[in-house]
PDB file of N, CA and C in Angstrom:
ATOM      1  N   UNK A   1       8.136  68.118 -42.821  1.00  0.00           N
ATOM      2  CA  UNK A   1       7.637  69.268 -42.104  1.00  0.00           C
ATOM      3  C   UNK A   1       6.388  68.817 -41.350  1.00  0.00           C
ATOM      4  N   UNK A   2       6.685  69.353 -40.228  1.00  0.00           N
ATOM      5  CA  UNK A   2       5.064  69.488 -39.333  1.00  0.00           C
ATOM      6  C   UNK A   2       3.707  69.690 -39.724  1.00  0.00           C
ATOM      7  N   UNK A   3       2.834  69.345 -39.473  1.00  0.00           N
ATOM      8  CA  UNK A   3       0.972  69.630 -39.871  1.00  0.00           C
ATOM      9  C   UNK A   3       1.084  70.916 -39.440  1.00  0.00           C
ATOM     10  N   UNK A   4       1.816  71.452 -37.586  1.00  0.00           N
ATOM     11  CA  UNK A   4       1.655  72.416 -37.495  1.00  0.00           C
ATOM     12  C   UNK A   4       1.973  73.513 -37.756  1.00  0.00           C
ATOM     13  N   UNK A   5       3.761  73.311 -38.377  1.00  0.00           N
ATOM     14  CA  UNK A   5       4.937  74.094 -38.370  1.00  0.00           C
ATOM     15  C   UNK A   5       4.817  74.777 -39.897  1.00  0.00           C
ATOM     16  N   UNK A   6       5.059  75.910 -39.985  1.00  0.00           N
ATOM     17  CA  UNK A   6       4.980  76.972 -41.102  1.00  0.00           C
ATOM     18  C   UNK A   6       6.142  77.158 -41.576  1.00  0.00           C
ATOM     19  N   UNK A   7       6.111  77.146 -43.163  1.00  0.00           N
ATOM     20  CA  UNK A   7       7.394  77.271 -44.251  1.00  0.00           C
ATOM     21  C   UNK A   7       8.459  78.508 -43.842  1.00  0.00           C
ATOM     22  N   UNK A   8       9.539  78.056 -43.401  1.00  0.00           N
ATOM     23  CA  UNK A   8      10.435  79.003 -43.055  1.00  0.00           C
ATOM     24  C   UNK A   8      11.463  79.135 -44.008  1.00  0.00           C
ATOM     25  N   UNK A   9      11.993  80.511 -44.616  1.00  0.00           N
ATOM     26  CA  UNK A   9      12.372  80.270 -45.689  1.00  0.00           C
ATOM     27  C   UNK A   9      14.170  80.416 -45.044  1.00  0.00           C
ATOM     28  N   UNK A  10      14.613  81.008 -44.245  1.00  0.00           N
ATOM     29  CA  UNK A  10      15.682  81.359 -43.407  1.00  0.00           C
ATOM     30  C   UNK A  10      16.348  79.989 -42.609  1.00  0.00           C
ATOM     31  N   UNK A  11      15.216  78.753 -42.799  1.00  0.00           N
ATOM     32  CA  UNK A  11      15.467  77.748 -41.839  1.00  0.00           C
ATOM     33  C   UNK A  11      16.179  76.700 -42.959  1.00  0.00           C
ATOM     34  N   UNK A  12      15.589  76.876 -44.374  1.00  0.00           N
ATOM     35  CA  UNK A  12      15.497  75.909 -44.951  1.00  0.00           C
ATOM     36  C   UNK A  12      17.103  76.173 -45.990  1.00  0.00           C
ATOM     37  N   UNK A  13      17.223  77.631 -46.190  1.00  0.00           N
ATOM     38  CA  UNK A  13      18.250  78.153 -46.645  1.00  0.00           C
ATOM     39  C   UNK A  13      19.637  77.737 -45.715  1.00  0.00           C
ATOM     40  N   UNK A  14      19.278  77.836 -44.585  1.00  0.00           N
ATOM     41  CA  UNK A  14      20.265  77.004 -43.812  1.00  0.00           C
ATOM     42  C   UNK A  14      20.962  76.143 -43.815  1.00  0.00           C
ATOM     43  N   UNK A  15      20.154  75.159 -44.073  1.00  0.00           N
ATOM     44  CA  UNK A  15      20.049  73.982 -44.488  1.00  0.00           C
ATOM     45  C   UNK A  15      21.361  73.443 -45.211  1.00  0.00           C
ATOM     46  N   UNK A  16      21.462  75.002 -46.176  1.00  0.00           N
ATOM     47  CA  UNK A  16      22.299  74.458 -47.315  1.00  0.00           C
ATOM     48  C   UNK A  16      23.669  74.408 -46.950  1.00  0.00           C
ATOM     49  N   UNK A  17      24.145  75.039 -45.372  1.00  0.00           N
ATOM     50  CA  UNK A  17      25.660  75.131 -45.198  1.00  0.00           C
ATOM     51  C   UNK A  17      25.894  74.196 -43.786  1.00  0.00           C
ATOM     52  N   UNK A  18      25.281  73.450 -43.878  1.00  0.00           N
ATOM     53  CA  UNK A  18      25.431  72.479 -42.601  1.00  0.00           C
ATOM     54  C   UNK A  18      26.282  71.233 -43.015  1.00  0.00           C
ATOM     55  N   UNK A  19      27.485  71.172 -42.603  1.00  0.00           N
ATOM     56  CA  UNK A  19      28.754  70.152 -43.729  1.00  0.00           C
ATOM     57  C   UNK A  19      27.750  68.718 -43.123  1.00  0.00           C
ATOM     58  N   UNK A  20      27.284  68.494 -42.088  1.00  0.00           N
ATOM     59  CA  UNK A  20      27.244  66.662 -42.588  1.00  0.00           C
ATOM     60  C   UNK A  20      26.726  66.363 -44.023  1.00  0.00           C
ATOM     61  N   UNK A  21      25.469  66.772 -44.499  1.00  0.00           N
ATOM     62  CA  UNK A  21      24.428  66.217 -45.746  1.00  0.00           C
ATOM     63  C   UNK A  21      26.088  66.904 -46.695  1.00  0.00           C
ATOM     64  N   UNK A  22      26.570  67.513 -46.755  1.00  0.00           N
ATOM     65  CA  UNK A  22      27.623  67.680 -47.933  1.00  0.00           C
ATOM     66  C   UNK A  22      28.572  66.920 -48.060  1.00  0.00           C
ATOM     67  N   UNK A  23      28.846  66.009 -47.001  1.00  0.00           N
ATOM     68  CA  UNK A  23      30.062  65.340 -46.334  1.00  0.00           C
ATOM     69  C   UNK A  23      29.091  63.219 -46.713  1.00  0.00           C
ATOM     70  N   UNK A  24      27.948  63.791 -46.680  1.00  0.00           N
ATOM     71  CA  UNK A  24      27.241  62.361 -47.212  1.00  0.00           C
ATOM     72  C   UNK A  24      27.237  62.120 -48.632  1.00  0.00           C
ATOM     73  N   UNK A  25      26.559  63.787 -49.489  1.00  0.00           N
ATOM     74  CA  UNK A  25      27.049  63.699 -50.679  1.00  0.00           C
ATOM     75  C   UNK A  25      28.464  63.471 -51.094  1.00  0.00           C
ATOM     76  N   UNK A  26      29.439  63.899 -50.785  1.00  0.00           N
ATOM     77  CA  UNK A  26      30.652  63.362 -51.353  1.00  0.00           C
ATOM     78  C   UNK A  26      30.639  62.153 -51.258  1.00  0.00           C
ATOM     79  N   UNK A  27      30.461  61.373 -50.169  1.00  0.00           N
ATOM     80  CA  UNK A  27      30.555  59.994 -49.681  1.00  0.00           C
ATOM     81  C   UNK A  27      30.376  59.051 -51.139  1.00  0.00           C
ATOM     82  N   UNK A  28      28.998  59.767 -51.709  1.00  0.00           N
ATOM     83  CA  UNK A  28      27.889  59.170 -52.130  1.00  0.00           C
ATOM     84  C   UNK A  28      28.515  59.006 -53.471  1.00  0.00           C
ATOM     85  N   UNK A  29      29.265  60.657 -53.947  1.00  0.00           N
ATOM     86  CA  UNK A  29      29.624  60.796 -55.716  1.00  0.00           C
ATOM     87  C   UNK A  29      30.706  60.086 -55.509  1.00  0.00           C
ATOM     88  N   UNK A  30      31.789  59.789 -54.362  1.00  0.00           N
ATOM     89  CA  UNK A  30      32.981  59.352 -54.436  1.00  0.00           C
ATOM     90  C   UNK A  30      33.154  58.065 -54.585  1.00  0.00           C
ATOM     91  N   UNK A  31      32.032  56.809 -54.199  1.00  0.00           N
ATOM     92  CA  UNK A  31      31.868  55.680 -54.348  1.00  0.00           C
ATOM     93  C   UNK A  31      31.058  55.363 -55.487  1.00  0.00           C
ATOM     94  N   UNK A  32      30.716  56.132 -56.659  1.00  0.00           N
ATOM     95  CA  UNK A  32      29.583  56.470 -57.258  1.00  0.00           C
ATOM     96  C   UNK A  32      31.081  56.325 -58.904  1.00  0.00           C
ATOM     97  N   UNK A  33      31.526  57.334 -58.405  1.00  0.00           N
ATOM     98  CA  UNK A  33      32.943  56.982 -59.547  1.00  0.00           C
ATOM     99  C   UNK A  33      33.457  55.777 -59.491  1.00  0.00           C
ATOM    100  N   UNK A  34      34.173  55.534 -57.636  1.00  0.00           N
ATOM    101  CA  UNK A  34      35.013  54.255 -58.103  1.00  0.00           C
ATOM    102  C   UNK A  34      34.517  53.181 -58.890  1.00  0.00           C
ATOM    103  N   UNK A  35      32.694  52.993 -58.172  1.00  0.00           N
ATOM    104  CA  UNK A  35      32.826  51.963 -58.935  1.00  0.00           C
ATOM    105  C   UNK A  35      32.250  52.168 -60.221  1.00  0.00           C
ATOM    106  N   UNK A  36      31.887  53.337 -61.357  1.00  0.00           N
ATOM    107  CA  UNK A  36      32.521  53.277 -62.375  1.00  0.00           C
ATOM    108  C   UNK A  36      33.537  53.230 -62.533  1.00  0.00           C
ATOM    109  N   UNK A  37      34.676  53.341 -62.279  1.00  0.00           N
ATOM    110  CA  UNK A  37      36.077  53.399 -62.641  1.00  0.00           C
ATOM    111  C   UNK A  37      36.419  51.904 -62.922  1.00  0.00           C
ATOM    112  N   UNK A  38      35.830  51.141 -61.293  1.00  0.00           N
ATOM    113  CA  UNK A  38      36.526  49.745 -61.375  1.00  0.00           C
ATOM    114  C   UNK A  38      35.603  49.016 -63.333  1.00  0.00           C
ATOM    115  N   UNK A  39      34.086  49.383 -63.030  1.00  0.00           N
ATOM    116  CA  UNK A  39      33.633  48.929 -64.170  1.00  0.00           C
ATOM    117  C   UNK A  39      34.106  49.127 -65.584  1.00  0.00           C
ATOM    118  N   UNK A  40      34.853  50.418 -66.022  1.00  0.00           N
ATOM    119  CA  UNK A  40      35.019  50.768 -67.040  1.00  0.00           C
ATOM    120  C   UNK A  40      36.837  49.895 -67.086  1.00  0.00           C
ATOM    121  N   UNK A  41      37.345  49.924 -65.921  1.00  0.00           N
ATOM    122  CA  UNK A  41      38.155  48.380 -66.018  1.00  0.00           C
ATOM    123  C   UNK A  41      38.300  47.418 -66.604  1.00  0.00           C
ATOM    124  N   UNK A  42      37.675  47.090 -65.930  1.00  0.00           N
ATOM    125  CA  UNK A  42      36.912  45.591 -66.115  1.00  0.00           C
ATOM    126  C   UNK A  42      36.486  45.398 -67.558  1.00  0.00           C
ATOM    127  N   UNK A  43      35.437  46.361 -68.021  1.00  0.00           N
ATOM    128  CA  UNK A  43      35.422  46.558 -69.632  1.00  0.00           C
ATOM    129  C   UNK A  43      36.860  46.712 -70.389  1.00  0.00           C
ATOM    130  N   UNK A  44      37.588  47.056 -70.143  1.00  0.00           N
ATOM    131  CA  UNK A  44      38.484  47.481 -71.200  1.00  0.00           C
ATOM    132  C   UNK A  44      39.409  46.226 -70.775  1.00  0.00           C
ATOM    133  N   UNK A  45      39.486  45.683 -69.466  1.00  0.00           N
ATOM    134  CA  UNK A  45      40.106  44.316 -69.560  1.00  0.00           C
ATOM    135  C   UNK A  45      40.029  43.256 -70.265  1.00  0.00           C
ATOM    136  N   UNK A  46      38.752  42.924 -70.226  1.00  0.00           N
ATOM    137  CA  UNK A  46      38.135  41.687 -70.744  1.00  0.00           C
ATOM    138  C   UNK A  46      37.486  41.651 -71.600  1.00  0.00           C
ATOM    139  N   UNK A  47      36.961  42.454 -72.128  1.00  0.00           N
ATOM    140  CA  UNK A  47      35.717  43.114 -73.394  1.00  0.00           C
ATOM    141  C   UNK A  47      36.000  43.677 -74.337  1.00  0.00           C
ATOM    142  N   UNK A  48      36.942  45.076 -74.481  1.00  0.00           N
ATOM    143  CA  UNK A  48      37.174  45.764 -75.167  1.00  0.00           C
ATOM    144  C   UNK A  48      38.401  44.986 -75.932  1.00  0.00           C
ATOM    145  N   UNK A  49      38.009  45.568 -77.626  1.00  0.00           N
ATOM    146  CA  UNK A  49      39.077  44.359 -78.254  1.00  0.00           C
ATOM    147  C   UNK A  49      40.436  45.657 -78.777  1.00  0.00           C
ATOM    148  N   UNK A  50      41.423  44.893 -78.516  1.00  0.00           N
ATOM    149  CA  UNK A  50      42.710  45.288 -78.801  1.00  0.00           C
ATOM    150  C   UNK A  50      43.449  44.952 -80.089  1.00  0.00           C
ATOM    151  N   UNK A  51      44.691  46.117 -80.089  1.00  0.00           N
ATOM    152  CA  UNK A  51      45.158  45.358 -81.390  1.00  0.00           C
ATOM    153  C   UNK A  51      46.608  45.031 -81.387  1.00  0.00           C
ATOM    154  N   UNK A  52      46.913  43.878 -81.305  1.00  0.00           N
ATOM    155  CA  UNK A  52      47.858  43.048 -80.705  1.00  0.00           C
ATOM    156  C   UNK A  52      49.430  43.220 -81.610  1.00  0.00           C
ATOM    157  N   UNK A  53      48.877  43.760 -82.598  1.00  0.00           N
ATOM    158  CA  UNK A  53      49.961  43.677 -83.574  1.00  0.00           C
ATOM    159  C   UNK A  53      50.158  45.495 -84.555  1.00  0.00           C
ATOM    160  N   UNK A  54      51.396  45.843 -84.107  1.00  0.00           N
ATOM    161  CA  UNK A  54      51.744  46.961 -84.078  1.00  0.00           C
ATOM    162  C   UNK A  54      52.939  47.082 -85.715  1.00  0.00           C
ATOM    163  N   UNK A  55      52.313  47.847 -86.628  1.00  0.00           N
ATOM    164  CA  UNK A  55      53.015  47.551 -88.268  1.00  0.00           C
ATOM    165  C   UNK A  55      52.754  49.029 -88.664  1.00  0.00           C
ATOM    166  N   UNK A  56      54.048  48.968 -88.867  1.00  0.00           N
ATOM    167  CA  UNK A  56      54.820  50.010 -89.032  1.00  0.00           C
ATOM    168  C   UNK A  56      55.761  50.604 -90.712  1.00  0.00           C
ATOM    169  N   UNK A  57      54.811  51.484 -91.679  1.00  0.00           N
ATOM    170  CA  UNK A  57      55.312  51.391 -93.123  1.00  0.00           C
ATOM    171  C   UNK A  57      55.916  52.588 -93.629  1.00  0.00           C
ATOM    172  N   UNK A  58      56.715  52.121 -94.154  1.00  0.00           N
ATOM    173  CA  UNK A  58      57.752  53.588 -94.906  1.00  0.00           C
ATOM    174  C   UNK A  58      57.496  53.667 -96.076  1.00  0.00           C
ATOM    175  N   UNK A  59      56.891  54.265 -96.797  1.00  0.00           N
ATOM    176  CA  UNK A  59      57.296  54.146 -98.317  1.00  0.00           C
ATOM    177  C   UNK A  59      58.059  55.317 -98.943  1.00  0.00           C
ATOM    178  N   UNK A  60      59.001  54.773 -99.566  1.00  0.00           N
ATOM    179  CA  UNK A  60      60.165  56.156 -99.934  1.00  0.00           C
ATOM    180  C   UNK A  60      59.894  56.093-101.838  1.00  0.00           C
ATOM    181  N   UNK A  61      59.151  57.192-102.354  1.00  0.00           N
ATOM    182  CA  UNK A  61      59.415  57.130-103.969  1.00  0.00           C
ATOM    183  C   UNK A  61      60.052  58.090-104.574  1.00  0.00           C
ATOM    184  N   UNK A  62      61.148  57.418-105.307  1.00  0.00           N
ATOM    185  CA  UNK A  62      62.489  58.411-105.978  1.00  0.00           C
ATOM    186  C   UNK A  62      62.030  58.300-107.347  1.00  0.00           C
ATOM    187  N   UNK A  63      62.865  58.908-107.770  1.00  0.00           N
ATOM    188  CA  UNK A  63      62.690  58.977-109.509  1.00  0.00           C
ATOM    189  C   UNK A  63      62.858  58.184-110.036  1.00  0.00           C
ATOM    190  N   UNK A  64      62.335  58.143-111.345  1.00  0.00           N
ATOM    191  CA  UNK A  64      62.116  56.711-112.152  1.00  0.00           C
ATOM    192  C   UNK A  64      61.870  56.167-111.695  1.00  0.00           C
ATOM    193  N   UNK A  65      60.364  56.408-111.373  1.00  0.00           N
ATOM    194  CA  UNK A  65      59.565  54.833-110.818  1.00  0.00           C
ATOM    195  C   UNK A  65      60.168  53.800-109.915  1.00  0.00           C
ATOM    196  N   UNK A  66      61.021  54.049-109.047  1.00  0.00           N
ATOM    197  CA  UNK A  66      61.504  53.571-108.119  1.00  0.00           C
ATOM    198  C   UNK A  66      61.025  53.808-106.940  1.00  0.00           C
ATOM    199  N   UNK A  67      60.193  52.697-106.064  1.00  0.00           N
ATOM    200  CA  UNK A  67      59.643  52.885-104.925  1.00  0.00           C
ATOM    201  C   UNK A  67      59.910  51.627-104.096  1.00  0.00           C
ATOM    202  N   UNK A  68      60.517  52.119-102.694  1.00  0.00           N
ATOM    203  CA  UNK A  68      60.531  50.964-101.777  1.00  0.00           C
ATOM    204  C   UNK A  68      59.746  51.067-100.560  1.00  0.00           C
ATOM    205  N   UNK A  69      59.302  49.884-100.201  1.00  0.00           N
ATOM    206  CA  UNK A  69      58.572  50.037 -99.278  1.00  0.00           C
ATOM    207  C   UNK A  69      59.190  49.448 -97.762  1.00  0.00           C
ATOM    208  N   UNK A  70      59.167  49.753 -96.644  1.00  0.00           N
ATOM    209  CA  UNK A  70      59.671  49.202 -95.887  1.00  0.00           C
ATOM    210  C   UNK A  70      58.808  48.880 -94.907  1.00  0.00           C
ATOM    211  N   UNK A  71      58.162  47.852 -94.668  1.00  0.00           N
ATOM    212  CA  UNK A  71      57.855  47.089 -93.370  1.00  0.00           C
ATOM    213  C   UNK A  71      58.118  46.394 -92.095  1.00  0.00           C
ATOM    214  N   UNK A  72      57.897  47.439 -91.124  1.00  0.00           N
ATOM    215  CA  UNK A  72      58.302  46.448 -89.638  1.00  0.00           C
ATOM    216  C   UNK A  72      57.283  46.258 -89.015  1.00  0.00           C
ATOM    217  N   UNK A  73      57.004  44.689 -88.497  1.00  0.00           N
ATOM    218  CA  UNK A  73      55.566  44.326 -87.728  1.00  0.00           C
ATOM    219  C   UNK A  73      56.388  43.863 -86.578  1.00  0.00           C
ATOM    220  N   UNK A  74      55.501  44.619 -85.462  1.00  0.00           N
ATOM    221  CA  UNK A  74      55.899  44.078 -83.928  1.00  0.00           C
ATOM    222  C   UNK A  74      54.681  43.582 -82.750  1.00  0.00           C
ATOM    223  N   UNK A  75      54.805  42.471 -82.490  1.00  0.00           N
ATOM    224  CA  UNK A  75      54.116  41.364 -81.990  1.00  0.00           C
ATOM    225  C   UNK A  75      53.874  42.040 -80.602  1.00  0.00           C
ATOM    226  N   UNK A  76      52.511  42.687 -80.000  1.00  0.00           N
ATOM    227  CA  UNK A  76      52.287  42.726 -78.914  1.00  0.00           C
ATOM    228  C   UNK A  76      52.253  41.336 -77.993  1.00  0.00           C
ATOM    229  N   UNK A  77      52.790  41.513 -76.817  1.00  0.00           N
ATOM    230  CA  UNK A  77      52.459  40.806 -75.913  1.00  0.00           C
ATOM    231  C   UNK A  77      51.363  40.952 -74.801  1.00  0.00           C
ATOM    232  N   UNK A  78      50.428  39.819 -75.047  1.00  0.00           N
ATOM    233  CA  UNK A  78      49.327  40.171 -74.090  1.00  0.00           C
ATOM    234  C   UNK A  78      49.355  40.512 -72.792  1.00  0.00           C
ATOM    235  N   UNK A  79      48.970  40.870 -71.536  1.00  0.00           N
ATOM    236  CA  UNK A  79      49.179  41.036 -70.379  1.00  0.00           C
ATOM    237  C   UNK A  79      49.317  42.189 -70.139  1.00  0.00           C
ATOM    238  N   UNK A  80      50.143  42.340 -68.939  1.00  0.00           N
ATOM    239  CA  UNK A  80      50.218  43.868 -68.001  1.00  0.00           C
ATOM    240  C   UNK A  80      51.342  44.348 -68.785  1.00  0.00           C
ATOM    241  N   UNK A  81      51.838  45.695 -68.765  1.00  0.00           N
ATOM    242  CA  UNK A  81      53.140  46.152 -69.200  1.00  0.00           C
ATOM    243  C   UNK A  81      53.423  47.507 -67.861  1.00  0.00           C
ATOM    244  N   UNK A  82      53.976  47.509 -67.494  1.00  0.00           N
ATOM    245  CA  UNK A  82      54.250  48.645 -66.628  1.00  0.00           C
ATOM    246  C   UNK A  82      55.648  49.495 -66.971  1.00  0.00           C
ATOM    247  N   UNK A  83      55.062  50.637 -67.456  1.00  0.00           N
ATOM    248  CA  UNK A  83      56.174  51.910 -68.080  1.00  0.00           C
ATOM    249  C   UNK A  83      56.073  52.965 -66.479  1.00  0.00           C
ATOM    250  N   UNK A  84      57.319  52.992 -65.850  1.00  0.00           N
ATOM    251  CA  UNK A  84      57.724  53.998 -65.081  1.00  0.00           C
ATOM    252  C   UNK A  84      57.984  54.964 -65.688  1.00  0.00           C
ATOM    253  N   UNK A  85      57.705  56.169 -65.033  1.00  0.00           N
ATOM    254  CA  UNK A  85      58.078  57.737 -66.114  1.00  0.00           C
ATOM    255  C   UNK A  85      58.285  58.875 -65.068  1.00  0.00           C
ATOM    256  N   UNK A  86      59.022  59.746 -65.339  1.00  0.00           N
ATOM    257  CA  UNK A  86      59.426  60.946 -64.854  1.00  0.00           C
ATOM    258  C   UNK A  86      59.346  62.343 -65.706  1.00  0.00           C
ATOM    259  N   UNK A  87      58.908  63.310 -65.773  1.00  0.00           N
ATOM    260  CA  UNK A  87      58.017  64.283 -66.089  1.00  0.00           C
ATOM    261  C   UNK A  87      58.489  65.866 -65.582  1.00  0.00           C
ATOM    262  N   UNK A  88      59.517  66.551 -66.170  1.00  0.00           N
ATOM    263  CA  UNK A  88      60.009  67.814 -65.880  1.00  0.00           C
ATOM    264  C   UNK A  88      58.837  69.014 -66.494  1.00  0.00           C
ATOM    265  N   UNK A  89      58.957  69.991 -65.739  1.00  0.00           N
ATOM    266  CA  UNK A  89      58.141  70.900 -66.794  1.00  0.00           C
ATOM    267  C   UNK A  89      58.104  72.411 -65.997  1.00  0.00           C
ATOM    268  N   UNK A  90      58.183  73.435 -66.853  1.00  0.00           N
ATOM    269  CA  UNK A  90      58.709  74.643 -66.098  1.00  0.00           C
ATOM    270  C   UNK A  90      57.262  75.770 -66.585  1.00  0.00           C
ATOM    271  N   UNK A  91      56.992  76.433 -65.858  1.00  0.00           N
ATOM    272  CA  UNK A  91      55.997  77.651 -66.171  1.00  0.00           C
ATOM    273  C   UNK A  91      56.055  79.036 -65.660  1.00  0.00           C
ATOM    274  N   UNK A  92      55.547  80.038 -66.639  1.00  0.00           N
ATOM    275  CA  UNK A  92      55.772  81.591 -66.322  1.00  0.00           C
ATOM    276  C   UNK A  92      54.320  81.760 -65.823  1.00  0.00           C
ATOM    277  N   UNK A  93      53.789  82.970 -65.160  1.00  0.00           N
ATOM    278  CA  UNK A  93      52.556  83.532 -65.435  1.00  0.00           C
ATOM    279  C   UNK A  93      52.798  84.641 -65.805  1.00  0.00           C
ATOM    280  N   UNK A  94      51.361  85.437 -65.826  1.00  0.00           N
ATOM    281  CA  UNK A  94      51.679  86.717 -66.408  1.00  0.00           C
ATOM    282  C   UNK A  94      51.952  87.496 -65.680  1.00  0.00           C
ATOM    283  N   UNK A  95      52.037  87.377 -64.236  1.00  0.00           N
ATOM    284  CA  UNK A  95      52.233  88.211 -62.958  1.00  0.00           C
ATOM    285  C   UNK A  95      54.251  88.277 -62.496  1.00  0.00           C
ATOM    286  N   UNK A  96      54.369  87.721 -63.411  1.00  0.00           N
ATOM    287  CA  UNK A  96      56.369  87.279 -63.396  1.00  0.00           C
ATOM    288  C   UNK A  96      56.457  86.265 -62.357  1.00  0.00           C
ATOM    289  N   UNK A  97      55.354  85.522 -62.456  1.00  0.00           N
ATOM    290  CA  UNK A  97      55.957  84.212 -61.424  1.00  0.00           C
ATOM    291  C   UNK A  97      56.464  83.509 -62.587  1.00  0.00           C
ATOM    292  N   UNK A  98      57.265  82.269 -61.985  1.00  0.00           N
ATOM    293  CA  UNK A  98      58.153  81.469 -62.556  1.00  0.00           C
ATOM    294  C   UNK A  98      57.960  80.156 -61.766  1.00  0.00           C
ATOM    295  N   UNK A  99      58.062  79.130 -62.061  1.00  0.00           N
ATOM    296  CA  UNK A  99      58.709  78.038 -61.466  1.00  0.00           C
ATOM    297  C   UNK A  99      58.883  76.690 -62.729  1.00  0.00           C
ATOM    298  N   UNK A 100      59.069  75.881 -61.563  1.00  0.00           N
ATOM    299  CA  UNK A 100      59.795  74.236 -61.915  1.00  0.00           C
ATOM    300  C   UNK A 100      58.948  73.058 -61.467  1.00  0.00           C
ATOM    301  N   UNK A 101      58.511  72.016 -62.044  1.00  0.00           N
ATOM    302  CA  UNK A 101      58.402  71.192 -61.217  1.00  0.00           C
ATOM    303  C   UNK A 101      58.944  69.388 -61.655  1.00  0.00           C
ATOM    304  N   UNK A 102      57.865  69.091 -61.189  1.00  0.00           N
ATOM    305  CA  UNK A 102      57.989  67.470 -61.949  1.00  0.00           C
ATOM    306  C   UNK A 102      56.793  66.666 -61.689  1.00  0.00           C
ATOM    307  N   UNK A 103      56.830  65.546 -62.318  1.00  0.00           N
ATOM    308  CA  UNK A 103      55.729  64.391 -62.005  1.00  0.00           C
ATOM    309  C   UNK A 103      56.707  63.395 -62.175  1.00  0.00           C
ATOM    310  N   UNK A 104      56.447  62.024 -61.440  1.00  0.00           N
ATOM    311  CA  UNK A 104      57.179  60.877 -61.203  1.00  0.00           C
ATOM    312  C   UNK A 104      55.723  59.855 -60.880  1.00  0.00           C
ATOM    313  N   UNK A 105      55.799  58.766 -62.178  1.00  0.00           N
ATOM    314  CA  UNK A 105      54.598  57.598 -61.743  1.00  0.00           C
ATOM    315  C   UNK A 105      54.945  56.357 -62.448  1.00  0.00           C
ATOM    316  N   UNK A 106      53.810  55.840 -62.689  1.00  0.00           N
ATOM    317  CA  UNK A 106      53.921  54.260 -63.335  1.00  0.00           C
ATOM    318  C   UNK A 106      52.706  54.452 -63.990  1.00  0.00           C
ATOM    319  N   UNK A 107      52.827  53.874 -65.402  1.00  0.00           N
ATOM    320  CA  UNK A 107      51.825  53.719 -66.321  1.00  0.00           C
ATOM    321  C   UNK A 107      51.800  52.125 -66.122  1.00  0.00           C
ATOM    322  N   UNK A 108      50.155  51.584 -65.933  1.00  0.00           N
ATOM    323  CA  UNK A 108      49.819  50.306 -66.295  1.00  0.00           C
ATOM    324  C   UNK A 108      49.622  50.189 -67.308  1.00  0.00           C
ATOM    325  N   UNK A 109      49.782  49.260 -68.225  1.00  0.00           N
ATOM    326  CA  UNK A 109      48.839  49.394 -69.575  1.00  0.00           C
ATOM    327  C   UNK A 109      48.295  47.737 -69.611  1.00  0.00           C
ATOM    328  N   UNK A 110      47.112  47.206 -70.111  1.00  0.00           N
ATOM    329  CA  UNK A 110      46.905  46.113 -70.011  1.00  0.00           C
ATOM    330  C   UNK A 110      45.920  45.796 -71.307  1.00  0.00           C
TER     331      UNK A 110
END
């Protein structure tokens, strides 16, 4: 503000609906995520510890002290895995709408 110019409160309120400075903030939060996003990546790539080995136990106990146990262990493989998936799903509201839709993507997992 000016030495000479006096607090306008109508000028400054203005202010607040003028899209560029809103159009900078997005700019600002939107590159502000990615690169958390890429970072929290990157962490869970290389840093974060996994558990490679997936074991799996049944135990069934019948009468007379008869108990078996059943064990299956399955050996993750390190690297990328990519699961494609497709996703139906139907909804009411309370207004008697109705519909259908879907989702269709690819899960990375790494």
């Amino acid at each position: 503000m000016a030495d000479g110019e006096k607090f306008d409160l109508f000028k400054f309120l203005g202010s607040f609906v003028q899209w560029l400075p809103w159009v900078k903030t997005a700019r600002y939060a939107i590159g502000i995520a990615a690169i958390g996003l890429i970072g929290l990546t990157i962490y869970k790539a290389f840093f974060m510890p996994t558990q490679t080995t997936k074991q799996e136990t049944h135990i069934v106990a019948q009468s007379g002290s008869q108990v078996t146990i059943d064990q299956k262990r399955e050996e993750k493989k390190p690297g990328v895995e990519v699961h494609p998936f497709v996703e139906g799903y139907g909804f009411a509201e309370s207004d008697d709408r109705k519909g259908v839709g879907g989702k269709a993507g690819v899960r990375v997992d790494f």
